[in-house]
Protein backbone atom coordinates (compact mmCIF):
# COMPACT_ATOMS: atom_id res chain seq x y z
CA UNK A 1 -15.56 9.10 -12.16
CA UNK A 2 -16.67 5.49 -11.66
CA UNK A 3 -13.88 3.31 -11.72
CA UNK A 4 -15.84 0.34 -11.14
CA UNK A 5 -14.26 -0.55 -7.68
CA UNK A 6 -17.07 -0.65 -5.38
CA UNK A 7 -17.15 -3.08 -3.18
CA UNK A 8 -13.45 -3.70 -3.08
CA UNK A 9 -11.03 -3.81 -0.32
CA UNK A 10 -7.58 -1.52 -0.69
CA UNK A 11 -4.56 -1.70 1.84
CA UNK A 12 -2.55 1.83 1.49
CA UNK A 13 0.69 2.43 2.95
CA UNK A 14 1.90 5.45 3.48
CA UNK A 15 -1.88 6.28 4.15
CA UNK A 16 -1.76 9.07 6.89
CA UNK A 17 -0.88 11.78 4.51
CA UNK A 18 0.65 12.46 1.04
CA UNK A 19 0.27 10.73 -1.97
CA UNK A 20 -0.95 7.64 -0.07
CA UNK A 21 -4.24 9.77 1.85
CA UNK A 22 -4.89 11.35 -1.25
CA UNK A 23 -5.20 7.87 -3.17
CA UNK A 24 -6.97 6.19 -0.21
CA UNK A 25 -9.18 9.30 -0.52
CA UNK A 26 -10.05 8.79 -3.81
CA UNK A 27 -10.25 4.85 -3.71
CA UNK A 28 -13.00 5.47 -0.96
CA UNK A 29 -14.86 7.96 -3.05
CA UNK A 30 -15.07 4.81 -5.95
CA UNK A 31 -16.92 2.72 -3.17
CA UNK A 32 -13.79 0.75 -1.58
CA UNK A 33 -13.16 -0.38 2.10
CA UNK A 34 -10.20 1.02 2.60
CA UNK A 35 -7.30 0.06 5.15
CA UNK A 36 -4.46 3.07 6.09
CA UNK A 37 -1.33 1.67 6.99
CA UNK A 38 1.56 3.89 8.38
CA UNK A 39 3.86 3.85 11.65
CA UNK A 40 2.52 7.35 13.07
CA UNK A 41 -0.99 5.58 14.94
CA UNK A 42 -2.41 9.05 15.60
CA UNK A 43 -2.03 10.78 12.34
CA UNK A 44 -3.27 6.93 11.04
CA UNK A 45 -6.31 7.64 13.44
CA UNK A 46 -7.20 11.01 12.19
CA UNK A 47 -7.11 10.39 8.70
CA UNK A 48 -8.63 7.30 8.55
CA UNK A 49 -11.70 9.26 10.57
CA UNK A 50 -11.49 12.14 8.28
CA UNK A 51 -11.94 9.69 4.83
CA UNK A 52 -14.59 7.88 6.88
CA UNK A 53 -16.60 10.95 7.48
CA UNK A 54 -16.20 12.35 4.27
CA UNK A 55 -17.15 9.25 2.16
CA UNK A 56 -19.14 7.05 4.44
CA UNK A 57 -17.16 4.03 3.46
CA UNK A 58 -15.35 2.46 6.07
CA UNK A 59 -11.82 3.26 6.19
CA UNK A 60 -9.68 1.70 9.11
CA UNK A 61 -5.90 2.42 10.37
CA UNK A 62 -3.65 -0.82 10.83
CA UNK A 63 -0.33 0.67 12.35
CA UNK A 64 3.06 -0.70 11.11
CA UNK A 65 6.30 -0.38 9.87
CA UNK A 66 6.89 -1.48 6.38
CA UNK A 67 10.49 -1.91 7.58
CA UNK A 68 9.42 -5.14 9.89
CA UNK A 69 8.37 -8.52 8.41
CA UNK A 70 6.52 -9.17 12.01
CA UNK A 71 4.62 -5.69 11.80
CA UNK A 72 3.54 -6.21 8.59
CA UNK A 73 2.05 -9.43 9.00
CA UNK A 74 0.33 -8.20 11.69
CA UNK A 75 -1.32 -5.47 10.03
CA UNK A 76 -2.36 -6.99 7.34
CA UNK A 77 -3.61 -9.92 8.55
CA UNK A 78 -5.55 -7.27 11.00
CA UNK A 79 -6.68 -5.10 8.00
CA UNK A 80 -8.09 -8.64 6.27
CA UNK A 81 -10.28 -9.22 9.59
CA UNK A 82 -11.59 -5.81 9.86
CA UNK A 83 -12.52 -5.19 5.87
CA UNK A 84 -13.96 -8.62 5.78
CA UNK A 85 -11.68 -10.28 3.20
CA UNK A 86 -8.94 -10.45 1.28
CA UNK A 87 -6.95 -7.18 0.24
CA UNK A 88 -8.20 -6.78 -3.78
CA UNK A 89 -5.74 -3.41 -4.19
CA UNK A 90 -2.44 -2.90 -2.62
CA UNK A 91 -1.07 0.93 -2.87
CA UNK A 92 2.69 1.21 -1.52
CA UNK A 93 3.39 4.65 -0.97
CA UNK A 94 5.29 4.24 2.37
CA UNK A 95 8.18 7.03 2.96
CA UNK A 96 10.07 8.99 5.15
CA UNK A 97 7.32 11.98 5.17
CA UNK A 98 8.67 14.90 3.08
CA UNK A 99 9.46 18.17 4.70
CA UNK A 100 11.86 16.68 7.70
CA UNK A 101 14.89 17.24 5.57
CA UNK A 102 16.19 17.22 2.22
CA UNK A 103 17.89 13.94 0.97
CA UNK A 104 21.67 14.00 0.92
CA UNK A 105 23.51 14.71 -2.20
CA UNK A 106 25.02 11.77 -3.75
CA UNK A 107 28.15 12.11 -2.67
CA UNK A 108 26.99 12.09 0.81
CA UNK A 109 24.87 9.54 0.80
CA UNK A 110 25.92 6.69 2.96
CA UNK A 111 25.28 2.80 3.00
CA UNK A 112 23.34 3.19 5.96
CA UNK A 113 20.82 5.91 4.55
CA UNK A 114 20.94 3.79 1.17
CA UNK A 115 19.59 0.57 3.16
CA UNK A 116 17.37 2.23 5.59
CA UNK A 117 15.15 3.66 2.17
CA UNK A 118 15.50 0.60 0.00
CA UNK A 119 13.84 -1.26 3.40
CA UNK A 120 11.46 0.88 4.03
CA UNK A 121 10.32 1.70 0.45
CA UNK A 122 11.33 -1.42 -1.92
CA UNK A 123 11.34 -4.49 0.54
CA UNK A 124 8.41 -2.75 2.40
CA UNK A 125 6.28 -3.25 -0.93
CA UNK A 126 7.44 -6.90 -1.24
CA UNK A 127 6.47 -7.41 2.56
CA UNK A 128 3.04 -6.28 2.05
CA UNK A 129 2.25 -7.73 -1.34
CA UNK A 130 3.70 -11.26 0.05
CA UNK A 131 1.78 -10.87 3.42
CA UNK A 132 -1.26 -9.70 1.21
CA UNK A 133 -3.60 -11.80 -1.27
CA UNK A 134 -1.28 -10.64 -4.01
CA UNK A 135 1.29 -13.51 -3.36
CA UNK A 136 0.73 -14.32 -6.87
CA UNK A 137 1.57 -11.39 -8.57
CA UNK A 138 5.46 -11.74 -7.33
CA UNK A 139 4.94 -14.90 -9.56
CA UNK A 140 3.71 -13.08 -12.35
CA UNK A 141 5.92 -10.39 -12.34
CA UNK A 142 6.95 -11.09 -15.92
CA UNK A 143 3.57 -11.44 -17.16
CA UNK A 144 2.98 -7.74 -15.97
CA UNK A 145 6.33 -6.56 -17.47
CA UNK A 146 5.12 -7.74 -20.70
CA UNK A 147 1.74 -5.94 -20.16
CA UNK A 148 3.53 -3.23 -19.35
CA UNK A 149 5.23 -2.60 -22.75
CA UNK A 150 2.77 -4.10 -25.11
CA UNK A 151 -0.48 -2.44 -23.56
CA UNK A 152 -2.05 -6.14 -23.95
CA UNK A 153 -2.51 -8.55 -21.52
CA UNK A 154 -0.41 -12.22 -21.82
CA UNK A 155 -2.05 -14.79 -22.82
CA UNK A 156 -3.03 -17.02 -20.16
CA UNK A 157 -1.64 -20.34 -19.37
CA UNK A 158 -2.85 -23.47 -19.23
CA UNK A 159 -2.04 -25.87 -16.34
CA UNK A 160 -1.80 -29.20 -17.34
């Protein structure tokens, strides 16, 4: 499949397994530099090594958690200097890893479980978006709504 990516640069979290390895996987087999972020610097390590070697793209491990403003600055203004540029694709797929224990039921669930998920998960993806090049999309958040239902793109504005 050629989905006319080469030469981009992708940031995934959640990139040491799951969902987030298997799309970093896949990103690198389209040609894309690819930059695994996660908290767990050894499993980070060995997949980012294992995509490497299987695609020959380069494929690098920035460790953070999504859950700090500070260690997500860091790590992605690290993954910038090693791809070489800007991130073009941002993939949030940062989780507690599946398998540890199932969620509570929702009568159990508690205000500190409920905070410690939207953090990690919801204001994680705001974190890296903001501290990525894709500060402007938070702007444009309606204009992708409307793409969203319509299929069509907005039409673009003109600045005056």
């Amino acid at each position: 499949m050629d989905l006319e990516l080469k030469g981009k640069r992708a940031l995934v979290t959640g990139g040491s397994r799951g969902i987030g390895k298997s799309i970093a996987r896949t990103l690198a087999q389209e040609g894309v530099s690819v930059a695994l972020l996660a908290r767990n610097a050894e499993a980070l390590s060995a997949a980012a090594s294992e995509i490497a070697a299987e695609t020959g793209q380069k494929v690098i491990a920035v460790s953070a958690d999504t859950s700090s403003d500070e260690q997500v600055r860091v790590a992605v203004a690290e993954a910038v200097r090693q791809l070489g540029g800007g991130i073009d694709i941002l993939v949030n797929a940062a989780a507690e890893p599946g398998g540890f224990a199932a969620p509570p039921k929702l009568g159990e669930i508690t205000g500190e479980y409920f905070h410690a998920e939207m953090d990690t998960k919801v204001m994680g993806y705001i974190r890296c978006c903001a501290r990525s090049r894709w500060r402007h999309a938070l702007a444009r958040l309606g204009s992708y709504r409307q793409y969203q239902r319509t299929g069509r793109a907005p039409p673009r504005q003109r600045r005056g």
